[in-house]
C-alpha atoms as a PDB file:
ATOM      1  CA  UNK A   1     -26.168  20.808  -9.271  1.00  0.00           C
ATOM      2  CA  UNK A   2     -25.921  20.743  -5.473  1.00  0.00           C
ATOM      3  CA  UNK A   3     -28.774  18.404  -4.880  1.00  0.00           C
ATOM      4  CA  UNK A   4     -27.930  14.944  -3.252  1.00  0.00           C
ATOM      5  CA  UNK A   5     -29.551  12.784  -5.908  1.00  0.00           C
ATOM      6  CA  UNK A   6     -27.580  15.001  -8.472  1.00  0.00           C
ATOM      7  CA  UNK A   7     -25.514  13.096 -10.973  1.00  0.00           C
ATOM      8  CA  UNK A   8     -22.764  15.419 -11.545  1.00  0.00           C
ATOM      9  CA  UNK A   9     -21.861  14.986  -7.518  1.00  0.00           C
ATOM     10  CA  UNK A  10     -20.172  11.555  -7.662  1.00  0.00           C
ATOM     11  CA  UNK A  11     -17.956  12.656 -10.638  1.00  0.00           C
ATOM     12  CA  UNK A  12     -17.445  15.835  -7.935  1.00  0.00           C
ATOM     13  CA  UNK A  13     -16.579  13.738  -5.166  1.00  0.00           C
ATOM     14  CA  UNK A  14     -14.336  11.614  -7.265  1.00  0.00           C
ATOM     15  CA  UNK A  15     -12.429  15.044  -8.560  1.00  0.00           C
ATOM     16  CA  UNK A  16     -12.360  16.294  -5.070  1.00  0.00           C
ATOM     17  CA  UNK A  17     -10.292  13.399  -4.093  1.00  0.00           C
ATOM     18  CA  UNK A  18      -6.801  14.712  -3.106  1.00  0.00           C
ATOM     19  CA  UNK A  19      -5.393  11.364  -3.927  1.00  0.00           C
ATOM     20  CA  UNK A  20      -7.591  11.026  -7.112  1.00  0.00           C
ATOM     21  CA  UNK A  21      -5.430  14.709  -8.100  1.00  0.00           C
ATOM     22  CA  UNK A  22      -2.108  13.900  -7.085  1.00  0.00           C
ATOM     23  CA  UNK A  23      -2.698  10.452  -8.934  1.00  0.00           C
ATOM     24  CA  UNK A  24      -3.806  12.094 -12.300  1.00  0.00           C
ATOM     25  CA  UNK A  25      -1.595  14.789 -11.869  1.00  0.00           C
ATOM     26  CA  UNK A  26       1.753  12.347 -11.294  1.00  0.00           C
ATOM     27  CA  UNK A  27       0.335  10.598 -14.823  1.00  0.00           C
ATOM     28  CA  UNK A  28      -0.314  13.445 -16.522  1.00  0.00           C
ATOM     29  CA  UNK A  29       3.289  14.638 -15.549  1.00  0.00           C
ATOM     30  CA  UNK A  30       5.242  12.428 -17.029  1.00  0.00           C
ATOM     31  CA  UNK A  31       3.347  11.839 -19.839  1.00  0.00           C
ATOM     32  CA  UNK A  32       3.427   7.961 -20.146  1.00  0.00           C
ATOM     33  CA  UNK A  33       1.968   5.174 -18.819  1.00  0.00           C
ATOM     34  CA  UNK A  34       3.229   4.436 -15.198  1.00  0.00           C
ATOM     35  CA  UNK A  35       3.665   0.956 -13.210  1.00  0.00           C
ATOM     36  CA  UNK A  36       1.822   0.769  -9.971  1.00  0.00           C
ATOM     37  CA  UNK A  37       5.245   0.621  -7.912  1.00  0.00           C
ATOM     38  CA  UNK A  38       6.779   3.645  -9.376  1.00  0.00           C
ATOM     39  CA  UNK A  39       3.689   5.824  -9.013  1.00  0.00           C
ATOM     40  CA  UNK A  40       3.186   4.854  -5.393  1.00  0.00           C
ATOM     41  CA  UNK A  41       6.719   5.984  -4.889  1.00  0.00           C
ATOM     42  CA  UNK A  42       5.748   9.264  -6.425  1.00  0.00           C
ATOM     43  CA  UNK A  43       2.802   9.417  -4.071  1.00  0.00           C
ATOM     44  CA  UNK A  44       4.802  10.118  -0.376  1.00  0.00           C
ATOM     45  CA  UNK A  45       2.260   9.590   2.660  1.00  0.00           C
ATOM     46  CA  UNK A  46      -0.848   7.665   0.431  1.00  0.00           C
ATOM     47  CA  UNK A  47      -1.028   4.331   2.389  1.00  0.00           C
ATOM     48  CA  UNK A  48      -1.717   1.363   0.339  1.00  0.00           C
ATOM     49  CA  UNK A  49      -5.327   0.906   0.961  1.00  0.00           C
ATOM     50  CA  UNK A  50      -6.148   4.589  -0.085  1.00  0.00           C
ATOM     51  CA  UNK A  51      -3.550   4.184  -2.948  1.00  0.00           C
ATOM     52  CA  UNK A  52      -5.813   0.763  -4.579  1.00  0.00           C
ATOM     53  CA  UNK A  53      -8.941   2.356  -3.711  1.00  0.00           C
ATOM     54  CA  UNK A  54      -8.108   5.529  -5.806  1.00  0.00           C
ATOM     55  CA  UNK A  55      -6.960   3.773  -8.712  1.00  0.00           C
ATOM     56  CA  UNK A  56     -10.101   1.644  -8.940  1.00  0.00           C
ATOM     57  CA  UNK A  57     -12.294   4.626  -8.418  1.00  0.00           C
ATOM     58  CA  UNK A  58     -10.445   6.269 -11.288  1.00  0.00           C
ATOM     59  CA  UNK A  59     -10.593   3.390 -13.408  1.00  0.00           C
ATOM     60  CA  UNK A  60     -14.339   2.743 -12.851  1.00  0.00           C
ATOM     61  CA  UNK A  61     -14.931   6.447 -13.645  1.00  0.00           C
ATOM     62  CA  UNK A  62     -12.708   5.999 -17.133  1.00  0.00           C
ATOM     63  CA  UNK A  63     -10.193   8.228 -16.283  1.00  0.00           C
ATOM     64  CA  UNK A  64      -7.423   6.290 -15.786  1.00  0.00           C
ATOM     65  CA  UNK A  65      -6.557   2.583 -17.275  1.00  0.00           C
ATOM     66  CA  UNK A  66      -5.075  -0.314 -16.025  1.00  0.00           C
ATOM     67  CA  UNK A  67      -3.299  -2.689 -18.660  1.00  0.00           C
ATOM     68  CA  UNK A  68      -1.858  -5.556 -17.686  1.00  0.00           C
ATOM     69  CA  UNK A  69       0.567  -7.593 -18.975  1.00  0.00           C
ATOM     70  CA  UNK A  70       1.053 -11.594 -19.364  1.00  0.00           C
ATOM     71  CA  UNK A  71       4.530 -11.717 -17.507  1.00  0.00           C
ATOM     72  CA  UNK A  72       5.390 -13.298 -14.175  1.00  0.00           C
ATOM     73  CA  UNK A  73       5.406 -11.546 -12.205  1.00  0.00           C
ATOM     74  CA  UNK A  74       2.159  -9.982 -13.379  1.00  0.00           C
ATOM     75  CA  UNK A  75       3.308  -6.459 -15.252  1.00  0.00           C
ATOM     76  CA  UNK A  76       0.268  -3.557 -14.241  1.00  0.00           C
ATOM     77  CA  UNK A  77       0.556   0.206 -15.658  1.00  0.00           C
ATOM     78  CA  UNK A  78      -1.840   3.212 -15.544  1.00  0.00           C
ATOM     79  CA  UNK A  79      -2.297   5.472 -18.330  1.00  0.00           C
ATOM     80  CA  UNK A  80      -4.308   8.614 -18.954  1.00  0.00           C
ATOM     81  CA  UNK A  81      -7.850   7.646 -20.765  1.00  0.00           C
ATOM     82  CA  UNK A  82      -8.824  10.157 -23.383  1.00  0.00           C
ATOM     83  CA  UNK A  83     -11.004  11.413 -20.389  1.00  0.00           C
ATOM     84  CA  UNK A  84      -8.604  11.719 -18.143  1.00  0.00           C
ATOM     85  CA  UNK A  85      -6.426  13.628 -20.307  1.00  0.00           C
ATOM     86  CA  UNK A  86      -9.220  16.242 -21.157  1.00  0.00           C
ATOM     87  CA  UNK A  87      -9.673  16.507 -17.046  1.00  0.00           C
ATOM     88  CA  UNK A  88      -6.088  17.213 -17.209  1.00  0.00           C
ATOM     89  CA  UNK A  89      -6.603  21.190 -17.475  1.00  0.00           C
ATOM     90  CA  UNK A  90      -8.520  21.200 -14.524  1.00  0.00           C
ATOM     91  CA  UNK A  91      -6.294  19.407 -12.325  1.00  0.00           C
ATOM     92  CA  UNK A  92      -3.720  21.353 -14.171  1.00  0.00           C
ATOM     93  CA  UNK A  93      -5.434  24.814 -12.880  1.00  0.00           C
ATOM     94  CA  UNK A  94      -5.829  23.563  -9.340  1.00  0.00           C
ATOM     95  CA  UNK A  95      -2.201  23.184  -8.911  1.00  0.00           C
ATOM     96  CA  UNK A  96      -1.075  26.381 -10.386  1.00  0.00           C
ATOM     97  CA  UNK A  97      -3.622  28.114  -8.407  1.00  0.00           C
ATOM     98  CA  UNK A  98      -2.381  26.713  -5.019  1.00  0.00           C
ATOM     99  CA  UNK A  99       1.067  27.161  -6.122  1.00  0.00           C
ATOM    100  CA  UNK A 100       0.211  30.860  -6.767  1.00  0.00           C
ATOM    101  CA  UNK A 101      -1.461  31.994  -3.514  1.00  0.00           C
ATOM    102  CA  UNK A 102       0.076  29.123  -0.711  1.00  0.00           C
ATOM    103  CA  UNK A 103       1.605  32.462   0.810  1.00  0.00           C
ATOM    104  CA  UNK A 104      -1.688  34.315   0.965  1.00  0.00           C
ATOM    105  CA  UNK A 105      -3.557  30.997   2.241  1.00  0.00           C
ATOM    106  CA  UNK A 106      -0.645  30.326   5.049  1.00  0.00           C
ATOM    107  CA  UNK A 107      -1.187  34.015   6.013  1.00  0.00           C
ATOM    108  CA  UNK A 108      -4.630  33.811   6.087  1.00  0.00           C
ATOM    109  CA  UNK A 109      -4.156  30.501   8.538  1.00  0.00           C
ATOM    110  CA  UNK A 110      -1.938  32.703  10.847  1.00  0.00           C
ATOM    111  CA  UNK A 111      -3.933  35.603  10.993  1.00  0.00           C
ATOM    112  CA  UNK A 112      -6.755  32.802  11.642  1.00  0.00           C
ATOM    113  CA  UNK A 113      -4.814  31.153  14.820  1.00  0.00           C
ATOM    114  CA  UNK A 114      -3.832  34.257  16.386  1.00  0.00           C
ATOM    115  CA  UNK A 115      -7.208  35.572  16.795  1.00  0.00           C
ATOM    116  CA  UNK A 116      -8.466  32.510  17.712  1.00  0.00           C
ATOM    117  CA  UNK A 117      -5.515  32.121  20.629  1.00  0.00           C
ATOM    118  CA  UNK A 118      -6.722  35.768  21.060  1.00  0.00           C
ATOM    119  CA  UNK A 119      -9.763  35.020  21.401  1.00  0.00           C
ATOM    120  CA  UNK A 120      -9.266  31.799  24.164  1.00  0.00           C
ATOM    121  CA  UNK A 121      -7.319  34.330  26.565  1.00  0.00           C
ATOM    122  CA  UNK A 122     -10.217  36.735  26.798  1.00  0.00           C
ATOM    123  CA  UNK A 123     -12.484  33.958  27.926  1.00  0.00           C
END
């Protein structure tokens, strides 16, 4: 499973996309299929490079879709794929988990820096 010709690692390094979760995570939120301006909006800081790239990269890995519709201008919206619905508890469990223990992970960072400042006076 951690071998560099293992399959499993692209789908890995798609999932371990912070974009990739915020973007499932925004869909899977409200529960409907979203238009590419109003997601982006949800998405605060994602330029619009990374924002394209991570929608294709979910689309080509099935789960998200892109339907578009024969209106000018062109109307685009994202939906959840059965896929990316079943992925859903994952990304689901990431976030509660970081909600849960930000305060022992900020502590941990503090504790971190001051021995490291610490550490740079001794020297």
């Amino acid at each position: 499973m951690h071998g560099r010709d293992c399959p499993s690692r692209t789908v890995i390094e798609v999932l371990a996309n912070k974009w990739a979760l915020y973007v499932l995570g925004a869909i899977r939120r409200y529960e409907r299929p979203m238009r590419f301006s109003e997601l982006r909006r949800l998405l605060d800081g994602i330029t619009q490079k990374m924002f394209t790239q991570t929608l294709r990269s979910l689309e080509r890995d099935g789960l998200i879709r892109r339907d578009v519709y024969p209106t000018v201008p062109p109307k685009v919206e994202y939906g959840l794929t059965p896929l990316g619905v079943d992925v859903g508890w994952l990304t689901n469990a990431v976030a509660e988990w970081a909600v849960e223990n930000v305060d022992q992970i900020f502590a941990a960072r503090d504790a971190y820096d001051e021995k490291a400042i610490e550490t740079t006076k001794q020297l």
